[in-house]
N, C-alpha and C. Protein backbone atom coordinates (compact mmCIF):
# COMPACT_ATOMS: atom_id res chain seq x y z
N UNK A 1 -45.86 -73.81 -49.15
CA UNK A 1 -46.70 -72.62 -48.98
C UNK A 1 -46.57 -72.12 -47.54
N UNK A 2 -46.59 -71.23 -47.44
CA UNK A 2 -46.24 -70.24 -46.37
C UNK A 2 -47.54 -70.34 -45.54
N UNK A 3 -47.78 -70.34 -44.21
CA UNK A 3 -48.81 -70.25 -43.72
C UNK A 3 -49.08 -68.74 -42.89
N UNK A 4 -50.66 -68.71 -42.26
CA UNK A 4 -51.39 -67.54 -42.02
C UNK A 4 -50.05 -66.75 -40.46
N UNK A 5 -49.96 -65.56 -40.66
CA UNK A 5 -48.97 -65.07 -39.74
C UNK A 5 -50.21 -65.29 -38.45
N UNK A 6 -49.53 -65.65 -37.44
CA UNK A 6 -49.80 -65.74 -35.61
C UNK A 6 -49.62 -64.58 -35.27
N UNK A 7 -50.92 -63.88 -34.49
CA UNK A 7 -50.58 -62.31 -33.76
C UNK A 7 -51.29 -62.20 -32.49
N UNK A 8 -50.78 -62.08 -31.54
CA UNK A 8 -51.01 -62.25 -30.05
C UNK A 8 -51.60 -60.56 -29.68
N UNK A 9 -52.66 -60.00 -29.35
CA UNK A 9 -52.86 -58.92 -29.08
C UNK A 9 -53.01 -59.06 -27.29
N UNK A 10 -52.20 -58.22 -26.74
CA UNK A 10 -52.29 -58.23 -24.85
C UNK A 10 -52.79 -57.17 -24.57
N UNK A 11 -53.92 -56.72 -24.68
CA UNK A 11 -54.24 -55.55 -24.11
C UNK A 11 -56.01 -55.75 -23.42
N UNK A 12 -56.12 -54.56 -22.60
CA UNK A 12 -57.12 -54.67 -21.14
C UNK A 12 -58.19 -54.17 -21.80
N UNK A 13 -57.97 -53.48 -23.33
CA UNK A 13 -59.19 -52.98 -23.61
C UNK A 13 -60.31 -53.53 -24.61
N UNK A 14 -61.40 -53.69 -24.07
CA UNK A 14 -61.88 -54.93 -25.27
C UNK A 14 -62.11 -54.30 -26.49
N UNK A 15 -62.84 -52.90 -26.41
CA UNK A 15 -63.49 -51.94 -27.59
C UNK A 15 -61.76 -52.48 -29.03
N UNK A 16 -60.62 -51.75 -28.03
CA UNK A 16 -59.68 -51.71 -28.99
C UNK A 16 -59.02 -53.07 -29.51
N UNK A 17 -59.24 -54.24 -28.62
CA UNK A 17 -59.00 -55.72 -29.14
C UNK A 17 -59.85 -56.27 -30.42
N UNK A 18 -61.05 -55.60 -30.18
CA UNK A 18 -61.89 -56.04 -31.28
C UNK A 18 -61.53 -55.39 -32.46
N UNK A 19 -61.87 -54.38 -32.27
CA UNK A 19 -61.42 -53.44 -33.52
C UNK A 19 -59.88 -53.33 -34.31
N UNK A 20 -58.83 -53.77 -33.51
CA UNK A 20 -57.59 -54.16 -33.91
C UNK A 20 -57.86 -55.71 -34.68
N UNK A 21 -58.41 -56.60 -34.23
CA UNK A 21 -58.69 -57.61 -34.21
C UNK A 21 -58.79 -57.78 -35.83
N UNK A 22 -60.31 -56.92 -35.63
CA UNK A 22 -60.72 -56.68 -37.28
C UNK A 22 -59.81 -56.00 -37.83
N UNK A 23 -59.26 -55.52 -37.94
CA UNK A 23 -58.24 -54.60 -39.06
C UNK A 23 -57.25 -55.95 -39.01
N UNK A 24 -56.80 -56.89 -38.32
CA UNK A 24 -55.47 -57.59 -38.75
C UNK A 24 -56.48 -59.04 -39.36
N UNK A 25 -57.61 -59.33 -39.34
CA UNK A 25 -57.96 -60.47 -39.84
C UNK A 25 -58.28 -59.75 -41.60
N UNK A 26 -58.70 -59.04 -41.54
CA UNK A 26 -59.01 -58.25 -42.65
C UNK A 26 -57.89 -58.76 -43.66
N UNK A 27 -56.92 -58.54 -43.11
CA UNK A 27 -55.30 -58.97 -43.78
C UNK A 27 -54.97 -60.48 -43.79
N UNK A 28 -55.97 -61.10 -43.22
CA UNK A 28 -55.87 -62.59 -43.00
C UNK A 28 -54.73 -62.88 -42.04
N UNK A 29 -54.57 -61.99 -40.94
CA UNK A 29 -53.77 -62.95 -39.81
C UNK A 29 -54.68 -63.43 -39.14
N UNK A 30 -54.07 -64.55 -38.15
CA UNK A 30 -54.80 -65.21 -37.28
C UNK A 30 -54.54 -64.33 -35.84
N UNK A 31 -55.69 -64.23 -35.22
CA UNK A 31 -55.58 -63.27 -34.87
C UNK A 31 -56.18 -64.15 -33.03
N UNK A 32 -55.12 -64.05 -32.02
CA UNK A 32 -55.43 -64.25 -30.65
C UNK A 32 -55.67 -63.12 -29.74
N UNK A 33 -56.29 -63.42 -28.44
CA UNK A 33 -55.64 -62.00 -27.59
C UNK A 33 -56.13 -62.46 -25.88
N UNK A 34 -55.20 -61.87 -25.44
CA UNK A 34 -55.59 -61.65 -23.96
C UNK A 34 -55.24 -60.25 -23.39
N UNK A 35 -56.21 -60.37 -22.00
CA UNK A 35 -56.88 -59.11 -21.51
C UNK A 35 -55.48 -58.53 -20.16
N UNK A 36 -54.68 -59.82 -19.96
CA UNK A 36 -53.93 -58.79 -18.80
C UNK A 36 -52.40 -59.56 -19.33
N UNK A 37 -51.08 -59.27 -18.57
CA UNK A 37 -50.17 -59.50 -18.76
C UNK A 37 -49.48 -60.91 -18.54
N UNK A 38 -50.15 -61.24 -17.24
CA UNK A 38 -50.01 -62.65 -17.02
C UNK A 38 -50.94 -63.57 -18.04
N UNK A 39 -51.52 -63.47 -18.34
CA UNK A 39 -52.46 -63.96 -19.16
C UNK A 39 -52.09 -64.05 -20.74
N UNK A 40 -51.25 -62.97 -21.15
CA UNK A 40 -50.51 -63.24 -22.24
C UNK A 40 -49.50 -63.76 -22.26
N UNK A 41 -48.61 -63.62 -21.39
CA UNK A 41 -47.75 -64.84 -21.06
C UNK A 41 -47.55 -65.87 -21.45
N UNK A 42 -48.83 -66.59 -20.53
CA UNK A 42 -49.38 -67.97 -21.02
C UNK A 42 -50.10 -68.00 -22.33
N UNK A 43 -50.37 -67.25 -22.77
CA UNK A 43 -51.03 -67.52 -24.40
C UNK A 43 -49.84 -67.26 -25.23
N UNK A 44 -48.30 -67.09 -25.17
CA UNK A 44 -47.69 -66.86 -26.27
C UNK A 44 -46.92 -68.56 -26.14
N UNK A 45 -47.16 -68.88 -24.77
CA UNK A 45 -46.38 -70.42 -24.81
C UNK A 45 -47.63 -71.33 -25.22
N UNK A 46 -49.11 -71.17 -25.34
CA UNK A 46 -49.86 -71.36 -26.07
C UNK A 46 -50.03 -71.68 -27.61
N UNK A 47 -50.60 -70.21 -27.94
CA UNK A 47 -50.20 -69.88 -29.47
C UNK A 47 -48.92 -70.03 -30.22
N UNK A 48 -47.73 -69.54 -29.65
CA UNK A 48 -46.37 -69.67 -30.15
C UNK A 48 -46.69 -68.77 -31.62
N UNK A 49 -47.15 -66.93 -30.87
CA UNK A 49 -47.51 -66.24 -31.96
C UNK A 49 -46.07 -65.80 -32.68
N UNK A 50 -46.23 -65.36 -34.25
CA UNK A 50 -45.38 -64.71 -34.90
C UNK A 50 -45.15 -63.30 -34.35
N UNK A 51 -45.83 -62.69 -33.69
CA UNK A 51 -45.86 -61.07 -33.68
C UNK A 51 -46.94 -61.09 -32.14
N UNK A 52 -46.06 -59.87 -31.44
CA UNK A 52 -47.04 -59.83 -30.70
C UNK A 52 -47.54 -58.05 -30.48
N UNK A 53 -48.38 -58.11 -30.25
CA UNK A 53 -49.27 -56.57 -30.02
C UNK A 53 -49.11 -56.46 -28.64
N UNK A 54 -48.40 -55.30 -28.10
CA UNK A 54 -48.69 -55.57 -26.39
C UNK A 54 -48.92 -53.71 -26.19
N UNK A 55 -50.09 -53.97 -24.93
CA UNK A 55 -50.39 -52.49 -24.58
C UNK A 55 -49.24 -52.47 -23.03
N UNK A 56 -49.27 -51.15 -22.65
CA UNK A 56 -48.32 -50.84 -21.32
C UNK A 56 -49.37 -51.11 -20.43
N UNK A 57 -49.98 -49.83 -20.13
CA UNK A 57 -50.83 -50.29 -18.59
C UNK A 57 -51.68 -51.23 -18.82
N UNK A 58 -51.74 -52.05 -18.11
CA UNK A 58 -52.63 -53.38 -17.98
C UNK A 58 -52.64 -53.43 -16.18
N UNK A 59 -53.43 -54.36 -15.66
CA UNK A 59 -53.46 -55.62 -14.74
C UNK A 59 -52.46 -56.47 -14.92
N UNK A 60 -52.24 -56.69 -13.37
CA UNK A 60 -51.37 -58.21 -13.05
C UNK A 60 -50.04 -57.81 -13.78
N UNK A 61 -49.69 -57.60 -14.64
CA UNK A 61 -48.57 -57.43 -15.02
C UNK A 61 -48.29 -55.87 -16.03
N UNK A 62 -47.60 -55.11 -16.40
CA UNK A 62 -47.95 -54.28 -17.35
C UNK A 62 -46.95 -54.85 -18.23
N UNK A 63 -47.10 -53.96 -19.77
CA UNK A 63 -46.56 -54.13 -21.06
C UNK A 63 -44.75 -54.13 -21.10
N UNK A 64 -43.81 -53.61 -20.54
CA UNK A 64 -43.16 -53.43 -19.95
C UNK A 64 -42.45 -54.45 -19.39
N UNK A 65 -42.90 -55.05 -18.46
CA UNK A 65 -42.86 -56.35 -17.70
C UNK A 65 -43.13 -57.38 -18.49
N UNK A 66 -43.58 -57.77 -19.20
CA UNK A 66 -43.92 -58.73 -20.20
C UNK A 66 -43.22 -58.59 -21.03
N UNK A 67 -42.65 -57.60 -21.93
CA UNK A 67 -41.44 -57.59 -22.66
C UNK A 67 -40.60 -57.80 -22.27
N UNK A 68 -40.15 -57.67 -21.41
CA UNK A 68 -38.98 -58.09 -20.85
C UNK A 68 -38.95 -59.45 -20.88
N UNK A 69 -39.62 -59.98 -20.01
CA UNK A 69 -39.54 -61.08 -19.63
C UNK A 69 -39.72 -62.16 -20.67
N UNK A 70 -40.32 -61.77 -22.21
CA UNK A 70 -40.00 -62.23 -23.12
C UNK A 70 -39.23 -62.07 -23.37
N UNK A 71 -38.49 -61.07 -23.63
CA UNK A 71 -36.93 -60.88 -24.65
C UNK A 71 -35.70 -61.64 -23.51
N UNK A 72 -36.47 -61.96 -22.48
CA UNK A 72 -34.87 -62.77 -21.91
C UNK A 72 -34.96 -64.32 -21.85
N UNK A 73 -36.73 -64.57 -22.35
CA UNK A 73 -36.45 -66.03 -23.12
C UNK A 73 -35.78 -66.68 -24.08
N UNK A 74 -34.61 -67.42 -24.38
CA UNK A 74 -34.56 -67.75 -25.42
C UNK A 74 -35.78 -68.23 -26.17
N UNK A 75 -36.76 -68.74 -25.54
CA UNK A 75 -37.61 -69.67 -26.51
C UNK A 75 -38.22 -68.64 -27.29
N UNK A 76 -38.87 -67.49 -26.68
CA UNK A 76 -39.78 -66.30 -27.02
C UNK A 76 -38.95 -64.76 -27.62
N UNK A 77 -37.59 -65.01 -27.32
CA UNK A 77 -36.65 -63.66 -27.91
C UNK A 77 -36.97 -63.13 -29.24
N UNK A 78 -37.57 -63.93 -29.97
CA UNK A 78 -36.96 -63.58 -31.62
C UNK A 78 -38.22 -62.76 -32.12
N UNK A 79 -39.53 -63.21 -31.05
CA UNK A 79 -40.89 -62.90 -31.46
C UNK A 79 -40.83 -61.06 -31.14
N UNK A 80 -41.23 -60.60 -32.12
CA UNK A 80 -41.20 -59.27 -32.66
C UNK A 80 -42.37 -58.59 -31.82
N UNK A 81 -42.58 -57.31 -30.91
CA UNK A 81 -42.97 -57.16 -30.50
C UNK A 81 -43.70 -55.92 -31.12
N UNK A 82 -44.65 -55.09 -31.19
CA UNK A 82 -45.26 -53.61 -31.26
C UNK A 82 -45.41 -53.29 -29.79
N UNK A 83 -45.16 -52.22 -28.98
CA UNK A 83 -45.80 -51.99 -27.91
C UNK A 83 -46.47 -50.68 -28.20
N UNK A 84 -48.33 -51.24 -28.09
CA UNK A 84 -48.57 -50.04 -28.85
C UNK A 84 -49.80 -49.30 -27.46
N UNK A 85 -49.54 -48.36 -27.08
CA UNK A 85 -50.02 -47.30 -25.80
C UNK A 85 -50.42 -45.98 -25.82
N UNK A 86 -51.26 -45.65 -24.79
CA UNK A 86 -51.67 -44.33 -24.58
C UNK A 86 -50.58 -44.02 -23.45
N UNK A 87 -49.63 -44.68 -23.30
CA UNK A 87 -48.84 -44.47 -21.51
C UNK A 87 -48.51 -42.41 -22.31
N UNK A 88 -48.02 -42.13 -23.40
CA UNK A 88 -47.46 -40.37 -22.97
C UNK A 88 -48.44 -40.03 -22.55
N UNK A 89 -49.75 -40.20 -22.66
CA UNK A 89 -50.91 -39.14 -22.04
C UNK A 89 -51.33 -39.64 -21.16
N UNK A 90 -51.08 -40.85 -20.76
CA UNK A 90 -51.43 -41.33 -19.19
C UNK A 90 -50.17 -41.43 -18.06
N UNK A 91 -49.59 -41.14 -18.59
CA UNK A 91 -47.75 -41.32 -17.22
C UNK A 91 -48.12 -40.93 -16.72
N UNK A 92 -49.19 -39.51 -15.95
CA UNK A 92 -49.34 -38.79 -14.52
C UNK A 92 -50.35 -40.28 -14.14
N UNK A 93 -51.41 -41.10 -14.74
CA UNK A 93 -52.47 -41.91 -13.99
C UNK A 93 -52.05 -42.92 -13.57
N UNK A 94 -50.68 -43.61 -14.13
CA UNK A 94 -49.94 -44.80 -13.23
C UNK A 94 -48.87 -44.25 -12.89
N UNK A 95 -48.27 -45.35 -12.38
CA UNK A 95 -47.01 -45.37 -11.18
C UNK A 95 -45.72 -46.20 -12.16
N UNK A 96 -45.61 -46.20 -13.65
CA UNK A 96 -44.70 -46.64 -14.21
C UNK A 96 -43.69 -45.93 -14.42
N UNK A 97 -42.48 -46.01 -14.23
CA UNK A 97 -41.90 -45.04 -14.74
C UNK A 97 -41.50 -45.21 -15.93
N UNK A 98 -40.91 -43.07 -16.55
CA UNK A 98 -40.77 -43.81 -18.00
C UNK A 98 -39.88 -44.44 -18.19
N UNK A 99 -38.11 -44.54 -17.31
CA UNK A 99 -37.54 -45.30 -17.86
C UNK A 99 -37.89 -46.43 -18.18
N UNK A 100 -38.48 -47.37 -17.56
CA UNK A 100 -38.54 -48.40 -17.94
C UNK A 100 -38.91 -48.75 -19.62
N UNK A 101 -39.61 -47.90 -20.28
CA UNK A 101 -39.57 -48.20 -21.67
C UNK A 101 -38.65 -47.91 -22.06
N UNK A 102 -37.68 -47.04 -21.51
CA UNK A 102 -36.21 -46.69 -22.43
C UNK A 102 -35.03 -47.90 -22.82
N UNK A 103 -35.77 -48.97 -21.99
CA UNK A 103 -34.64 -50.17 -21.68
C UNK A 103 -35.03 -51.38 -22.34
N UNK A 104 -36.35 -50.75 -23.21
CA UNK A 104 -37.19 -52.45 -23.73
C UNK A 104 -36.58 -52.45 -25.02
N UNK A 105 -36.59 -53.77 -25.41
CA UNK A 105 -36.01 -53.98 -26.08
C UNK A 105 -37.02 -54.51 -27.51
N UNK A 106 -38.67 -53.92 -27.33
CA UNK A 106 -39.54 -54.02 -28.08
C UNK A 106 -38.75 -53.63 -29.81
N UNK A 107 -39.89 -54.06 -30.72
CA UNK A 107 -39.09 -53.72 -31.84
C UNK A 107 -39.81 -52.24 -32.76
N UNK A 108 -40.71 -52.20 -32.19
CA UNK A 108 -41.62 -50.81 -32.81
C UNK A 108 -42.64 -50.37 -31.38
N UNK A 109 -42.66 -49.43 -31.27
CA UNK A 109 -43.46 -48.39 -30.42
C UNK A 109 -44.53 -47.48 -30.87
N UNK A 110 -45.75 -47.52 -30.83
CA UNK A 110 -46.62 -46.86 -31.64
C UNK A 110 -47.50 -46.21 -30.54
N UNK A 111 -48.04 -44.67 -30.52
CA UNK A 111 -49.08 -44.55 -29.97
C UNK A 111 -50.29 -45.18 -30.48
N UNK A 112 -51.31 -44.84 -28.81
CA UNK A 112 -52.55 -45.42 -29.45
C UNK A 112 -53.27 -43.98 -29.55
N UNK A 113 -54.24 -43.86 -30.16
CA UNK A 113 -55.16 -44.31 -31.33
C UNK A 113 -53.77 -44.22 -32.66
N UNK A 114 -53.24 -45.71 -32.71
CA UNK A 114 -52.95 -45.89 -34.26
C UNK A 114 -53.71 -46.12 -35.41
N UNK A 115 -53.48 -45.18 -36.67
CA UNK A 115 -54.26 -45.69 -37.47
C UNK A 115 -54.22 -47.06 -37.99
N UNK A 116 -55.25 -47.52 -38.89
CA UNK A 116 -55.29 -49.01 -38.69
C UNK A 116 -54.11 -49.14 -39.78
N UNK A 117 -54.02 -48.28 -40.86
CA UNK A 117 -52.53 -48.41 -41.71
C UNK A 117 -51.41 -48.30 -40.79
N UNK A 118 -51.14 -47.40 -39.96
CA UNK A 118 -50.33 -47.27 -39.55
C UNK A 118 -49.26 -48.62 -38.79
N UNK A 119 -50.80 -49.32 -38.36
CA UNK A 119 -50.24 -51.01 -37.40
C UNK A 119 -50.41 -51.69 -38.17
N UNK A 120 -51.17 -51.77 -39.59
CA UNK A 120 -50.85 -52.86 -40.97
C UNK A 120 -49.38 -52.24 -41.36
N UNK A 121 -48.81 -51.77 -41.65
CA UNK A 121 -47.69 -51.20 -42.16
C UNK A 121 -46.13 -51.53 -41.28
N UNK A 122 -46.65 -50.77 -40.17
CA UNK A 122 -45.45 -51.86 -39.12
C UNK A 122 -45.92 -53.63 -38.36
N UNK A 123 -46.57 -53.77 -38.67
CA UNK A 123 -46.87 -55.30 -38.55
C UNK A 123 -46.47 -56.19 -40.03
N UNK A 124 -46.37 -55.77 -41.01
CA UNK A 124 -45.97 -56.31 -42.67
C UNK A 124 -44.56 -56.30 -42.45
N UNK A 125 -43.78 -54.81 -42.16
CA UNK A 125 -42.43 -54.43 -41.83
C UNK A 125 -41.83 -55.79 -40.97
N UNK A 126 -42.17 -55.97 -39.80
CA UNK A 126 -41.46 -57.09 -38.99
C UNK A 126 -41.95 -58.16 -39.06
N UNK A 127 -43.13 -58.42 -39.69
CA UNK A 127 -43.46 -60.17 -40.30
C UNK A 127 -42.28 -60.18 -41.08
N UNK A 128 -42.20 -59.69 -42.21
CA UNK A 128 -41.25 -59.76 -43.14
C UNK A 128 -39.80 -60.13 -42.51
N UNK A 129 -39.64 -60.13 -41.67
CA UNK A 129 -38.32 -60.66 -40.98
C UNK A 129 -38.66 -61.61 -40.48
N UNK A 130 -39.66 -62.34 -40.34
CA UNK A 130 -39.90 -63.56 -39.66
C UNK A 130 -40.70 -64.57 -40.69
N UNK A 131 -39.62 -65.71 -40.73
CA UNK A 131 -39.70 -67.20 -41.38
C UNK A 131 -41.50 -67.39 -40.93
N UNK A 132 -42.25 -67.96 -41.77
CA UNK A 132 -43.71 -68.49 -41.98
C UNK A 132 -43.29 -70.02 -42.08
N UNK A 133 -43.00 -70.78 -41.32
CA UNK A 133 -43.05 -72.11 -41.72
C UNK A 133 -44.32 -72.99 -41.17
């Protein structure tokens, strides 16, 4: 039997952690999260999630920076990422540039406010490529 999918949510905002939270337990994932970039980091060598949820602007590290630096783990490469953001309507309030998302190697990109189908639908999509053992 297949067990409950692992989903790492990294984002700074609590209102939308919770409420994401609930929409993916709803579906019966197990559902983790941390509030800044460094901090998820250490919770994916933690958890050792199936999927991870990551927002762009954060603290300590942004979304961006953390993808990366996953996808050039072997240990952490394979783990499927959403990077899901308000960065088009916020690029004038930080200092990110956009290339840098042009170069990630995330596996789906979603604005935020996603509907909650919208992140059940691409979260089913790339579980489905990933072994439940």
């Amino acid at each position: 039997m297949s067990r409950q999918a692992r989903i790492l949510i990294v984002d700074d905002d609590p209102v939308f952690v919770n409420s994401t939270r609930t929409v993916l337990e709803s579906k019966h994932y197990q559902v983790s999260a941390a509030s800044d970039g460094d901090e998820g980091l250490r919770k994916v060598k933690e958890v050792r999630p199936d999927l991870i949820i990551l927002d762009v602007i954060m603290p300590t590290k942004d979304g961006f920076t953390v993808c990366e630096q996953l996808k050039k783990d072997p240990q952490f490469s394979e783990i499927p990422v959403i990077m899901l953001t308000s960065f088009a309507e916020k690029r004038g309030e930080c200092n990110i540039p956009v290339s840098a998302g042009l170069t990630l190697e995330a596996e789906a990109y979603l604005d935020k406010p996603a509907s909650p189908e919208k992140l059940l639908d691409q979260v089913k999509k790339l579980l489905s490529k990933v072994s439940l053992q």
